[in-house]
Protein backbone atom coordinates (compact mmCIF):
# COMPACT_ATOMS: atom_id res chain seq x y z
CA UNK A 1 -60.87 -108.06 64.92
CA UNK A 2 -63.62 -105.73 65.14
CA UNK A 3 -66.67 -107.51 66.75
CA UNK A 4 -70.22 -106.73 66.87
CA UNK A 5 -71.36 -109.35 68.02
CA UNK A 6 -69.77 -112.30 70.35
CA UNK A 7 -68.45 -114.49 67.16
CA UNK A 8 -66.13 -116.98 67.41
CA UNK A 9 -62.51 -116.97 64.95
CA UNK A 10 -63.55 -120.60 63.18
CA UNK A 11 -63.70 -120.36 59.25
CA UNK A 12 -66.75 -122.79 57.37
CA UNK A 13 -66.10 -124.12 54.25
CA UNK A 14 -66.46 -122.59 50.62
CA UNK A 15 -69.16 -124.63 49.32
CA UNK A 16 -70.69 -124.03 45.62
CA UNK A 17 -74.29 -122.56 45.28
CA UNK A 18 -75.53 -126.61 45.52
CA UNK A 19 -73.32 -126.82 48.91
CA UNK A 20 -70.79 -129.01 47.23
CA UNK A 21 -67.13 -128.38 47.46
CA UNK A 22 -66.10 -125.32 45.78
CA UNK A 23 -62.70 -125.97 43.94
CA UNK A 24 -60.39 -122.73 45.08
CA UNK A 25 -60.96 -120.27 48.29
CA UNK A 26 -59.66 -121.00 51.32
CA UNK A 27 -59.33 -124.77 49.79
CA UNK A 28 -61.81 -126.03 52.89
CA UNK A 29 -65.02 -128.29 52.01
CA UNK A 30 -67.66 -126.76 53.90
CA UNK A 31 -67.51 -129.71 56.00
CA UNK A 32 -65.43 -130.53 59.07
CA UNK A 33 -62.55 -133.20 59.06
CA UNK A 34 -65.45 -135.78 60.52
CA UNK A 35 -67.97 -134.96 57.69
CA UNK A 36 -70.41 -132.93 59.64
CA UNK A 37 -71.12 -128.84 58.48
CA UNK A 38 -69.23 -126.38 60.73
CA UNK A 39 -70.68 -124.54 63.29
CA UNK A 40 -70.79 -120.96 61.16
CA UNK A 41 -70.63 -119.70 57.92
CA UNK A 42 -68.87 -116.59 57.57
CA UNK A 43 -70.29 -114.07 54.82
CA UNK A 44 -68.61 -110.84 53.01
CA UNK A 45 -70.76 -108.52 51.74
CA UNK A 46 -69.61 -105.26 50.07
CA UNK A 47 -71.18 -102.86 47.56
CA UNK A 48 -70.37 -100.47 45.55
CA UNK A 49 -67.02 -101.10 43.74
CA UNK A 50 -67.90 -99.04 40.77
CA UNK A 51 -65.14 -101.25 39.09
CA UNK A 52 -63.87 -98.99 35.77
CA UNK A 53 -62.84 -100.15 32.71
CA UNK A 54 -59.13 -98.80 33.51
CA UNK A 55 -59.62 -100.49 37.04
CA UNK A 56 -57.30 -103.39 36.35
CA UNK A 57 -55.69 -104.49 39.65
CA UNK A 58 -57.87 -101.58 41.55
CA UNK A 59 -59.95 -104.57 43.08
CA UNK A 60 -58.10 -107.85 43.53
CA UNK A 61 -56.40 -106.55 46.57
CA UNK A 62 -59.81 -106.30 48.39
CA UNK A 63 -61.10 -109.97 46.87
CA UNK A 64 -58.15 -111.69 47.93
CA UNK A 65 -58.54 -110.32 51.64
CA UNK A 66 -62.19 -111.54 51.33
CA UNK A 67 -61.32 -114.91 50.26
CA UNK A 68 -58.61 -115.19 53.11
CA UNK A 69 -61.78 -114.42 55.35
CA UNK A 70 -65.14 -115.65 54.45
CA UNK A 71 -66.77 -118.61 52.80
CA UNK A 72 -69.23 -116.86 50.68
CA UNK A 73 -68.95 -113.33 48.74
CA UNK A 74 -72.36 -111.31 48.18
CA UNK A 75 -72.20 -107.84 46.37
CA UNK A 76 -74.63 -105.33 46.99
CA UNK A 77 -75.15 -103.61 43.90
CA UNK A 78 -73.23 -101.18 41.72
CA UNK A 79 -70.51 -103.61 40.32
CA UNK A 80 -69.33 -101.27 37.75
CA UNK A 81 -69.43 -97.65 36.75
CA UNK A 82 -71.17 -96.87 34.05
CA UNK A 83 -72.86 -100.05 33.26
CA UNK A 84 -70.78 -101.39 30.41
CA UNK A 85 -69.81 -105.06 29.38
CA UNK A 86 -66.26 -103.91 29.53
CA UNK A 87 -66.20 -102.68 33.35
CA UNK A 88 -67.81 -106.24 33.69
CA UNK A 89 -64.58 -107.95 31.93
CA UNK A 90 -62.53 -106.37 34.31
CA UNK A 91 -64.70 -107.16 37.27
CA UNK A 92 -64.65 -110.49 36.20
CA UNK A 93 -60.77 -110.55 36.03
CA UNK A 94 -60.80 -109.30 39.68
CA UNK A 95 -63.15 -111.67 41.40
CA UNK A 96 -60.97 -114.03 40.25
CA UNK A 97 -59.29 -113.57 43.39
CA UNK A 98 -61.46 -114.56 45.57
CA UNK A 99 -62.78 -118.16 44.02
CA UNK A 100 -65.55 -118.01 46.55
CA UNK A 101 -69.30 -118.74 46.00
CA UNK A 102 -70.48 -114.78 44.63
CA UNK A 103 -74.21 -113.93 44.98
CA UNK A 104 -74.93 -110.00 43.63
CA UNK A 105 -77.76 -108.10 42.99
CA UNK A 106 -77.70 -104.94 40.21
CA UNK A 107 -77.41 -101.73 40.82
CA UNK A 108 -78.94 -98.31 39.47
CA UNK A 109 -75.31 -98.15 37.98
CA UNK A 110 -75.42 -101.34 36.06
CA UNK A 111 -78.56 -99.90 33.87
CA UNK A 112 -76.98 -96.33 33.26
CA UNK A 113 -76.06 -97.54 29.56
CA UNK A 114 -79.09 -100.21 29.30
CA UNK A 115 -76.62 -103.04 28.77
CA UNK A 116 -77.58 -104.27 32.10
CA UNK A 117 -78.03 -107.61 30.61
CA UNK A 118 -74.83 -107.85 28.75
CA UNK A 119 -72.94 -106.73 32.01
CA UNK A 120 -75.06 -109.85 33.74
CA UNK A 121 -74.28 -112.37 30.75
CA UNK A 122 -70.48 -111.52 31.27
CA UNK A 123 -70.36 -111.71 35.18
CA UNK A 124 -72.13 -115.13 35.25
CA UNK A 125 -70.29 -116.11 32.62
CA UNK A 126 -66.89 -114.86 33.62
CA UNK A 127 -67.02 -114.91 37.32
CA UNK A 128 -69.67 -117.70 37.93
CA UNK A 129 -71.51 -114.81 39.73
CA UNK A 130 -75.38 -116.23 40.66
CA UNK A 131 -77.37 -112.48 40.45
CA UNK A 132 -80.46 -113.02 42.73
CA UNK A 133 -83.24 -110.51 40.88
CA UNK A 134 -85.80 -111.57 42.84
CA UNK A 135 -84.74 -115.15 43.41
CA UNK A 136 -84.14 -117.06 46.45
CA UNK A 137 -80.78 -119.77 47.19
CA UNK A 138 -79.11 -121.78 49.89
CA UNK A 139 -75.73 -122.02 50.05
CA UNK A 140 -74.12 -123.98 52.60
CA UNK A 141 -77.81 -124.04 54.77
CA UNK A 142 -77.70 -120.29 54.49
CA UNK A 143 -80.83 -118.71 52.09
CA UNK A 144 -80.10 -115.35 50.15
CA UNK A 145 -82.99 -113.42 49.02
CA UNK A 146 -82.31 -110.95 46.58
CA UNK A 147 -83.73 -107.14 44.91
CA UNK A 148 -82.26 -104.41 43.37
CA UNK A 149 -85.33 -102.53 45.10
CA UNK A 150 -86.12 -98.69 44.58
CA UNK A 151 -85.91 -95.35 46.24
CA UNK A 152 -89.93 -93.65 47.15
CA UNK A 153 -89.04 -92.14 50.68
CA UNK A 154 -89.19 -93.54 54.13
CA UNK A 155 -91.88 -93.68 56.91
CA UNK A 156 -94.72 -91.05 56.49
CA UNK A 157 -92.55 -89.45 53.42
CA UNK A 158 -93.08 -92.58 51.29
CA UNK A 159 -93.98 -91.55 47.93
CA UNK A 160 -97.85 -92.37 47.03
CA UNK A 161 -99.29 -93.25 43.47
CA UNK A 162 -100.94 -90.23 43.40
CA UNK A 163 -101.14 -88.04 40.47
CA UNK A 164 -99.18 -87.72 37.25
CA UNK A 165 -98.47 -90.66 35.88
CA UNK A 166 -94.91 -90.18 36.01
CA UNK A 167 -95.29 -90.31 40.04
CA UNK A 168 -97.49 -93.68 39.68
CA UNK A 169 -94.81 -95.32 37.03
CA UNK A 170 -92.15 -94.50 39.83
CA UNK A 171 -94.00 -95.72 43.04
CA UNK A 172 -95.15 -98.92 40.84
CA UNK A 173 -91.02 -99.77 40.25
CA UNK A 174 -90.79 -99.34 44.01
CA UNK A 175 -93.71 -101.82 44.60
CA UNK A 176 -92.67 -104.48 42.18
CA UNK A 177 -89.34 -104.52 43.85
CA UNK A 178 -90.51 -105.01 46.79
CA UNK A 179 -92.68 -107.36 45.93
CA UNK A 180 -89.67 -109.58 44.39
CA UNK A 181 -88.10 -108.91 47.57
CA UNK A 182 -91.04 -110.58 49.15
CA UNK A 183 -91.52 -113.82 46.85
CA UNK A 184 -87.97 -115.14 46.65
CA UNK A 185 -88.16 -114.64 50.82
CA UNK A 186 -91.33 -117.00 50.81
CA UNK A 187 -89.72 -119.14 48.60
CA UNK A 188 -86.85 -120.06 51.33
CA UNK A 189 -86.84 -122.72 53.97
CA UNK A 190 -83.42 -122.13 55.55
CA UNK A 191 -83.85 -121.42 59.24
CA UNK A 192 -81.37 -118.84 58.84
CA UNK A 193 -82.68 -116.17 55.74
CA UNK A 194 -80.43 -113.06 54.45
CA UNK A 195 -82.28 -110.56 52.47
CA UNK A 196 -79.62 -108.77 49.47
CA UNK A 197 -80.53 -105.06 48.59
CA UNK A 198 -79.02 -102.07 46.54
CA UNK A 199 -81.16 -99.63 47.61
CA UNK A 200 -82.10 -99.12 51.51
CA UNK A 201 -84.91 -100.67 53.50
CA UNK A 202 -84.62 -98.07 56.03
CA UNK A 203 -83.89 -94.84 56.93
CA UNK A 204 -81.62 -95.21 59.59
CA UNK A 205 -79.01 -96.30 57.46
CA UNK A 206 -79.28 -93.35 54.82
CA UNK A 207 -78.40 -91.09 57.43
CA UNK A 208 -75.41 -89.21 56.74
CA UNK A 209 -76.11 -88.60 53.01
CA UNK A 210 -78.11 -84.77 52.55
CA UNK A 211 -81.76 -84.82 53.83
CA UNK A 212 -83.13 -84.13 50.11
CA UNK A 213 -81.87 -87.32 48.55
CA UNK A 214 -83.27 -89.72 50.92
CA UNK A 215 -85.95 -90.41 48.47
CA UNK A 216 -83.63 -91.88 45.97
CA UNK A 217 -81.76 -93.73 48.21
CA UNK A 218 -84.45 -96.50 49.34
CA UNK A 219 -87.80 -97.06 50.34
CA UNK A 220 -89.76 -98.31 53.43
CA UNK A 221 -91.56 -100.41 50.97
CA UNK A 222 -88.95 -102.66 51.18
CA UNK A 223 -88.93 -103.03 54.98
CA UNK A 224 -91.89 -104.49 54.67
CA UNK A 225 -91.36 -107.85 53.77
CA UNK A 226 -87.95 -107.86 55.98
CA UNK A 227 -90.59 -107.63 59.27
CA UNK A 228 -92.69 -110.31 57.58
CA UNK A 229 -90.39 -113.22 57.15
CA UNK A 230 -87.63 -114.29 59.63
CA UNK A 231 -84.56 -112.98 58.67
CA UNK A 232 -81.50 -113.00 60.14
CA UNK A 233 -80.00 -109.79 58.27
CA UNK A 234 -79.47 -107.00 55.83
CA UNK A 235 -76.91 -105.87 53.72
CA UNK A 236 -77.29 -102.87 51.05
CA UNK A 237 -75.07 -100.46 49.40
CA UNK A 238 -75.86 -97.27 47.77
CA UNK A 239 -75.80 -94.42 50.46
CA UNK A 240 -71.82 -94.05 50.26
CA UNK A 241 -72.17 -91.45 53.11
CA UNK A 242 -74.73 -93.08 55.14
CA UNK A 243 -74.70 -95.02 58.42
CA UNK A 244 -72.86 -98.72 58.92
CA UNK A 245 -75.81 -99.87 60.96
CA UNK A 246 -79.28 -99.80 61.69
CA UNK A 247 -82.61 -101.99 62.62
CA UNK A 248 -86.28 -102.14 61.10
CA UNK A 249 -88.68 -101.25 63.05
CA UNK A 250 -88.73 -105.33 64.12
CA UNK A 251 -86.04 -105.62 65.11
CA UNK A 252 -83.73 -106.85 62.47
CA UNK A 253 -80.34 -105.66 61.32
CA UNK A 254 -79.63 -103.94 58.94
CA UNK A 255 -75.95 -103.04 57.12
CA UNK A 256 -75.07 -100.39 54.68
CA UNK A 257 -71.67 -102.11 52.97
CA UNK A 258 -71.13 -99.55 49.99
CA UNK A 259 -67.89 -99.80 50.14
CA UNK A 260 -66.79 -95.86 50.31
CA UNK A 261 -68.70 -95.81 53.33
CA UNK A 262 -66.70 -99.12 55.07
CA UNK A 263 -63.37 -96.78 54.24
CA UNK A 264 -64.17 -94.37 55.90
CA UNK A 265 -66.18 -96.02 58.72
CA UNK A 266 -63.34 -98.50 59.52
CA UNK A 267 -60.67 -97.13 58.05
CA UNK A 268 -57.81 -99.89 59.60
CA UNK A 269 -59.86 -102.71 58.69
CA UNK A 270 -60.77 -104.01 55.46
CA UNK A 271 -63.77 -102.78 53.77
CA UNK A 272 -65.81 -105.11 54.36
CA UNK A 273 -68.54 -106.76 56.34
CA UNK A 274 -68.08 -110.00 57.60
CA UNK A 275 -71.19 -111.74 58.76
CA UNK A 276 -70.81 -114.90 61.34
CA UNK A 277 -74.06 -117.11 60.96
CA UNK A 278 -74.67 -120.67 62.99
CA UNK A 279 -75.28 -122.96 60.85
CA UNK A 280 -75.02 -126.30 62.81
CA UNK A 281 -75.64 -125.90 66.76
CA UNK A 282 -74.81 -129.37 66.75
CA UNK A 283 -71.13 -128.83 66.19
CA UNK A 284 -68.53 -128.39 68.73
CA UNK A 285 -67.50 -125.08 69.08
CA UNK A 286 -64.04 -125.59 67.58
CA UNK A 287 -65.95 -127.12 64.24
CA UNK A 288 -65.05 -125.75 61.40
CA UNK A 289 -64.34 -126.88 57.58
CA UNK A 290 -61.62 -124.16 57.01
CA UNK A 291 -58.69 -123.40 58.70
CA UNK A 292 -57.79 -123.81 63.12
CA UNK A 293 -58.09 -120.50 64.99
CA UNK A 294 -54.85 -120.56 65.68
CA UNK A 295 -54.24 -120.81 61.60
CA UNK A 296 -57.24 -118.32 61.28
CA UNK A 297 -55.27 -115.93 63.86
CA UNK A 298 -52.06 -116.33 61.77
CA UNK A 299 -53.88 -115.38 58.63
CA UNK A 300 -55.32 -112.18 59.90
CA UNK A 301 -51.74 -111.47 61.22
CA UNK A 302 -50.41 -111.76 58.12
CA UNK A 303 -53.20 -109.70 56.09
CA UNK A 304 -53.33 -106.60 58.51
CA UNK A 305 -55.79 -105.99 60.35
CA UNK A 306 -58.73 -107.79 60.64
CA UNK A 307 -62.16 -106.87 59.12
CA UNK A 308 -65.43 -105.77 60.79
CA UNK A 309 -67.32 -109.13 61.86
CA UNK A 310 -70.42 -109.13 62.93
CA UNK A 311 -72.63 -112.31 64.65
CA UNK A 312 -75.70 -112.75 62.86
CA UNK A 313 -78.30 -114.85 65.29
């Protein structure tokens, strides 16, 4: 397993949104054998699929590795390719893999054809995918705070609202979304908070991608209200060519998970990040609602290699 950060192996459970049982996944409770929540939840997060409407069967591979892994699935963005309700059929047909708990913010993709909403209606629908637009919600004792946010620029090249009103319109999309960003984090109480992004917070993890498009990639804007509120980590998508990892300027992590960019970063694991968050420092280390390590250990075996994991504190 790749490890950045000094995780345990143990698997939590695959609770609903509510943090009751979820009926498929890994077939665990979110609980341990005794009743009490496991010591971690382990997280997917991946961006990026750009599922197509002749995709059939592209995906499922990938979901079914994630489900064998994690307790809850979050997509960063991007779901399909052209933003159509039938790309969102076939997505649907492939999460059906994974029968995790799926959290997912849109991405610039999903409004190329303006049927954002229909492509929304038919993952919730579908999929049971919960999109977090600037909304905030616990699953498992975990809070997810989600934006699509905006490109503008990074550090002193931040775009003002100066001028035409064409430049004001297009700083004022980057504000509001940062400014959902912001609410749904105040809204949490969850000691441990995740903040869900298309577009970058920082520059650091841009980098990669040509020099002239880091304006449409993300926006410092959205760093902002990252530093403000205490959360644990950052996942985003969007910069395919970009850089797996980076920090804002406070300190907390940030991870680019488009998943062209987790090919070719790890290209024997699965494309994928898998984030490791405490949950109940309480448990014994060995507590877990899923599977033993030694079972855990067997399942990786059996799957390949093992994907990127990371220990969120």
């Amino acid at each position: 397993m790749v490890t950045t950060g000094d995780g345990h192996n143990d698997r939590g459970g695959s609770p609903h949104l509510d943090g009751s049982t979820h009926p498929g996944g890994n077939g665990s409770s979110g609980t341990t054998a005794g009743g009490t929540k496991p010591a971690t939840v382990r997280i997917a997060a991946v961006g990026d699929v750009h599922c197509a409407a002749d995709g059939r069967g592209t995906l499922k591979p990938l979901f079914q590795r994630i489900a064998a892994a994690a307790d809850v699935l979050v997509l960063c963005g991007d779901l399909t390719d052209y933003g159509l309700p039938e790309e969102a059929h076939v997505l649907a047909g492939e999460l059906a893999a994974a029968k995790l708990p799926t959290l997912a913010v849109m991405g610039n993709h999903e409004f190329h054809s303006n049927q954002q909403d229909e492509v929304r209606k038919v993952l919730e629908g579908q999929a049971g995918v919960t999109f977090i637009d600037g909304d905030a919600k616990e699953v498992c004792g975990i809070g997810f705070a989600g934006a699509k946010g905006f490109g503008g620029g990074f550090g002193r090249g931040t775009l003002g609202a100066w001028g035409e009103p064409a430049v004001k319109a297009f700083v004022q999309e980057a504000i509001d979304e940062a400014m959902k960003l912001e609410a749904a984090l105040a809204r949490l109480r969850t000691p441990r908070r995740i903040a869900v992004l298309h577009y970058a917070p920082i520059k650091a993890t841009v980098e990669g991608e040509p020099v002239e498009i880091f304006p449409w990639l993300g926006c410092s804007r959205l760093e902002e209200p990252i530093n403000r509120y205490p959360v644990a980590a950052v996942v985003h998508g969007h910069a395919h060519n970009g850089t797996p990892e980076g920090r804002t300027g406070g300190g907390v992590p940030v991870y680019n998970v488009a998943l062209p960019l987790m090919r070719k970063s790890y290209p024997d694991h699965p494309p994928f990040r898998l984030l490791e968050v405490p949950v109940n420092p309480d448990a014994p280390a060995d507590a877990r609602g899923g599977p033993s390590a030694t079972q855990a250990a067997a399942d990786d075996a059996a799957l390949g290699h093992a994907p990127v994991q990371t220990t969120v504190r």
